[in-house]
C-alpha atoms as a PDB file:
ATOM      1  CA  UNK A   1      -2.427 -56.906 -41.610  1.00  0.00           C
ATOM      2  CA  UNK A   2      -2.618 -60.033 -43.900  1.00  0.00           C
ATOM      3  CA  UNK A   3      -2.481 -62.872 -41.869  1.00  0.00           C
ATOM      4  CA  UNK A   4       0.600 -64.419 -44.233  1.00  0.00           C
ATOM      5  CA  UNK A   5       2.418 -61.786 -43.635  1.00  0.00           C
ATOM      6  CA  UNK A   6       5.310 -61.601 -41.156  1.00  0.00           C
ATOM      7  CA  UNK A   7       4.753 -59.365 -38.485  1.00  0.00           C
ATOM      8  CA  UNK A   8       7.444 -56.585 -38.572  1.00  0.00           C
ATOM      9  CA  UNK A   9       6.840 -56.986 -34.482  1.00  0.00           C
ATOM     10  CA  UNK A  10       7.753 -60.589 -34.143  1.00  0.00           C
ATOM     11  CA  UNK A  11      10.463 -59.999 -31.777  1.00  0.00           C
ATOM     12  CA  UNK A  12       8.637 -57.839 -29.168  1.00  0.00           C
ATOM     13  CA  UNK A  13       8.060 -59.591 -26.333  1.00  0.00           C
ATOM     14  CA  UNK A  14       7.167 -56.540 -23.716  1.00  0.00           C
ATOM     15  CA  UNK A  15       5.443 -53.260 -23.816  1.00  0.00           C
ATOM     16  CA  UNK A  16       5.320 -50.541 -21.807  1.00  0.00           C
ATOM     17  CA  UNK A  17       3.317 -47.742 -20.477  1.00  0.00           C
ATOM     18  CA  UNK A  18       4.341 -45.113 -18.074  1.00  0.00           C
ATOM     19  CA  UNK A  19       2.051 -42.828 -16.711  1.00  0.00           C
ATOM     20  CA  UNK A  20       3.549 -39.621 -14.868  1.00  0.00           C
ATOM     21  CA  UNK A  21       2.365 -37.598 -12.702  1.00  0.00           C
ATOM     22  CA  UNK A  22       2.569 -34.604 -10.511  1.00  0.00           C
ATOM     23  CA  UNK A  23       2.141 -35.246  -7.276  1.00  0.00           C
ATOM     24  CA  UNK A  24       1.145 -31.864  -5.893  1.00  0.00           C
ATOM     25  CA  UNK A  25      -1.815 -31.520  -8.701  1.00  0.00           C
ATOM     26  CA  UNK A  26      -3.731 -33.987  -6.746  1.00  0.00           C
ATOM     27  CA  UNK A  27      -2.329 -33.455  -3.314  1.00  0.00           C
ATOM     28  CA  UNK A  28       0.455 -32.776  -0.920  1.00  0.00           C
ATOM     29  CA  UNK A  29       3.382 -33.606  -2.558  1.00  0.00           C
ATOM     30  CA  UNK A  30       5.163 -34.125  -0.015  1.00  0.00           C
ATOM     31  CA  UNK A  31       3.690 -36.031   1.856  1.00  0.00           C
ATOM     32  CA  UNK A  32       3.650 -38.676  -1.265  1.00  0.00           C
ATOM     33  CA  UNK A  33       6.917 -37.984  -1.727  1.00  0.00           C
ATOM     34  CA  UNK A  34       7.784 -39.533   2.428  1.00  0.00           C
ATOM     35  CA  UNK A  35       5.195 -42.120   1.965  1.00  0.00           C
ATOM     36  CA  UNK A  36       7.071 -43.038  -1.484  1.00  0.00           C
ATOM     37  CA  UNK A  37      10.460 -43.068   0.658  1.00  0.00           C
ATOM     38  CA  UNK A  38       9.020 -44.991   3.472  1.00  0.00           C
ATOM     39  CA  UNK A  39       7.717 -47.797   1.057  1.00  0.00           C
ATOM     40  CA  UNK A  40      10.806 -47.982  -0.634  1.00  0.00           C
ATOM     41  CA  UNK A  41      12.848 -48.277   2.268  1.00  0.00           C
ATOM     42  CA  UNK A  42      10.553 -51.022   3.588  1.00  0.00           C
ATOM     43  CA  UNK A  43      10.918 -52.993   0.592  1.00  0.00           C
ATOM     44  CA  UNK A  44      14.606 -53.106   0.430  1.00  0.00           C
ATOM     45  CA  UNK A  45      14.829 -53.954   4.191  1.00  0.00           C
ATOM     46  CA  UNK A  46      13.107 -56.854   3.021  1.00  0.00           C
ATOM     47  CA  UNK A  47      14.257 -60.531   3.483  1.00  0.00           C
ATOM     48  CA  UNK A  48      15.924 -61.613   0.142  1.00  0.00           C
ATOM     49  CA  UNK A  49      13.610 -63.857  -2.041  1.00  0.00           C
ATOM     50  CA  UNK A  50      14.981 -67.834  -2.560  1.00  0.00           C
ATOM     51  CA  UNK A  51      17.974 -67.356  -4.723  1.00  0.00           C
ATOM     52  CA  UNK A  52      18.856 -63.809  -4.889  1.00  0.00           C
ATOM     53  CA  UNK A  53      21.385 -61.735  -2.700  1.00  0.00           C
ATOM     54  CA  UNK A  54      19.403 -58.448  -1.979  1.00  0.00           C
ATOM     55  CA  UNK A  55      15.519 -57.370  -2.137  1.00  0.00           C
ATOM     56  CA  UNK A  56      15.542 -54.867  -4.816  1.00  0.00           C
ATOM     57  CA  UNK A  57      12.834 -52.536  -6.473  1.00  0.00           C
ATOM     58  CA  UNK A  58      12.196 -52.787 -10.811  1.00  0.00           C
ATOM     59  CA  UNK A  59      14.813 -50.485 -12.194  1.00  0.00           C
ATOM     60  CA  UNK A  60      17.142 -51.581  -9.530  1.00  0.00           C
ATOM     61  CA  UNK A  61      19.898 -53.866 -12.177  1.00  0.00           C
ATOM     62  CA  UNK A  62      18.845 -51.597 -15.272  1.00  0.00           C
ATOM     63  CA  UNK A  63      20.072 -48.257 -12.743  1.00  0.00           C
ATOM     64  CA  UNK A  64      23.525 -50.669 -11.533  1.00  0.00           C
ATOM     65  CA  UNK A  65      23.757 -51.902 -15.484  1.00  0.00           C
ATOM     66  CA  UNK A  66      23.381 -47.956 -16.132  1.00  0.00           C
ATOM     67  CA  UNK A  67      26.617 -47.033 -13.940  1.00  0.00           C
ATOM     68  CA  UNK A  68      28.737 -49.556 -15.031  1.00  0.00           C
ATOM     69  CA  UNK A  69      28.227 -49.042 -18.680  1.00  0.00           C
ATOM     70  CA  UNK A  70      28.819 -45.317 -18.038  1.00  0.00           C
ATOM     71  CA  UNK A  71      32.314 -46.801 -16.706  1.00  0.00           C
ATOM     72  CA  UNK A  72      33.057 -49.341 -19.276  1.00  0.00           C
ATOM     73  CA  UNK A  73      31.064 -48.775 -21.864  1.00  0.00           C
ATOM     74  CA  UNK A  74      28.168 -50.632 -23.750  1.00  0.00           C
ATOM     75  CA  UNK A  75      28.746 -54.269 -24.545  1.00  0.00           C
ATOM     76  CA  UNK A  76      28.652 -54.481 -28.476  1.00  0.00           C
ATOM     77  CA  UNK A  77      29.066 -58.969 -29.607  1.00  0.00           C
ATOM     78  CA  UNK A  78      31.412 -59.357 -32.001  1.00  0.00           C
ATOM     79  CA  UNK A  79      28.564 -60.076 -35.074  1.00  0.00           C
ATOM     80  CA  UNK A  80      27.275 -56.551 -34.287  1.00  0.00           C
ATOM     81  CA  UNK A  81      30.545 -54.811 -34.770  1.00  0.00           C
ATOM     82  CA  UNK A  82      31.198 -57.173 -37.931  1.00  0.00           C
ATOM     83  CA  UNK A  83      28.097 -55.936 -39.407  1.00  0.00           C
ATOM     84  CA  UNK A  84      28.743 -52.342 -38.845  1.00  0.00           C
ATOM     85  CA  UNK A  85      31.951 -53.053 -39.843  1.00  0.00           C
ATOM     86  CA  UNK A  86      30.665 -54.063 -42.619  1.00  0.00           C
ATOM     87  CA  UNK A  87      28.568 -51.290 -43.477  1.00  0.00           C
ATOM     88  CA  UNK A  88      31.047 -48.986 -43.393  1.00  0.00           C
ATOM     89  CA  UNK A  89      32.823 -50.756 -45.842  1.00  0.00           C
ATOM     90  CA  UNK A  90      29.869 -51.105 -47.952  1.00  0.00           C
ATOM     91  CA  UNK A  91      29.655 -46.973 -47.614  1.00  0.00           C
ATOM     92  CA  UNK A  92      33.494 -46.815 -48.301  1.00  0.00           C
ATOM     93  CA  UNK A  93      33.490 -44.462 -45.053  1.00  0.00           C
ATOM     94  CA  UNK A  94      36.193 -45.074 -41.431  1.00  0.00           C
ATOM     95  CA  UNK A  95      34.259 -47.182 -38.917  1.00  0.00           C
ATOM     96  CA  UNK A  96      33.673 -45.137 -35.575  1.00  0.00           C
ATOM     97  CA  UNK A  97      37.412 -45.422 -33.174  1.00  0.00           C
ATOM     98  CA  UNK A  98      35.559 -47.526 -30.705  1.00  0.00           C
ATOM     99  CA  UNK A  99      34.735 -49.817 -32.939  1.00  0.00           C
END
């Protein structure tokens, strides 16, 4: 990429990589499975860390965001919906009802 160019990733700030795996190809799965359970279960009977309410495990606000949005639905800021409001107009089509 040309180094005057705008990077058409300027905005990503995190990657991921998620490897997956069966436990019973390299083992007893089960056994993972309690020792996976065990460690968890340790962890969140841990004392809270300075400033926060509960110990928690990674995942554990995106799974609670996850319910609640199932409930309420997904947050959309008012210059999103103006744009796709927008849009539709621009395509002379209806904008969705829950928009």
């Amino acid at each position: 990429m040309d180094d005057d160019k705008e990077s058409p990733w300027e905005k990503a700030t995190r990657g991921f990589l998620f490897i997956v795996l069966d436990p019973d190809l390299v083992g007893d799965a089960e056994a993972f499975r309690a020792t996976a359970r065990s460690v968890l279960d340790q962890s969140l009977s841990l004392k809270p860390m300075a400033g926060t309410d509960e110990a928690a495990l990674p995942g554990t606000m995106e799974w609670r965001r996850e319910g609640e949005r199932r409930q309420t639905g997904i947050p959309l800021p008012d210059d999103h919906a103006n744009q796709l409001l927008q849009i539709t107009s621009n395509l002379n089509i209806a904008p969705p009802e829950w928009l």
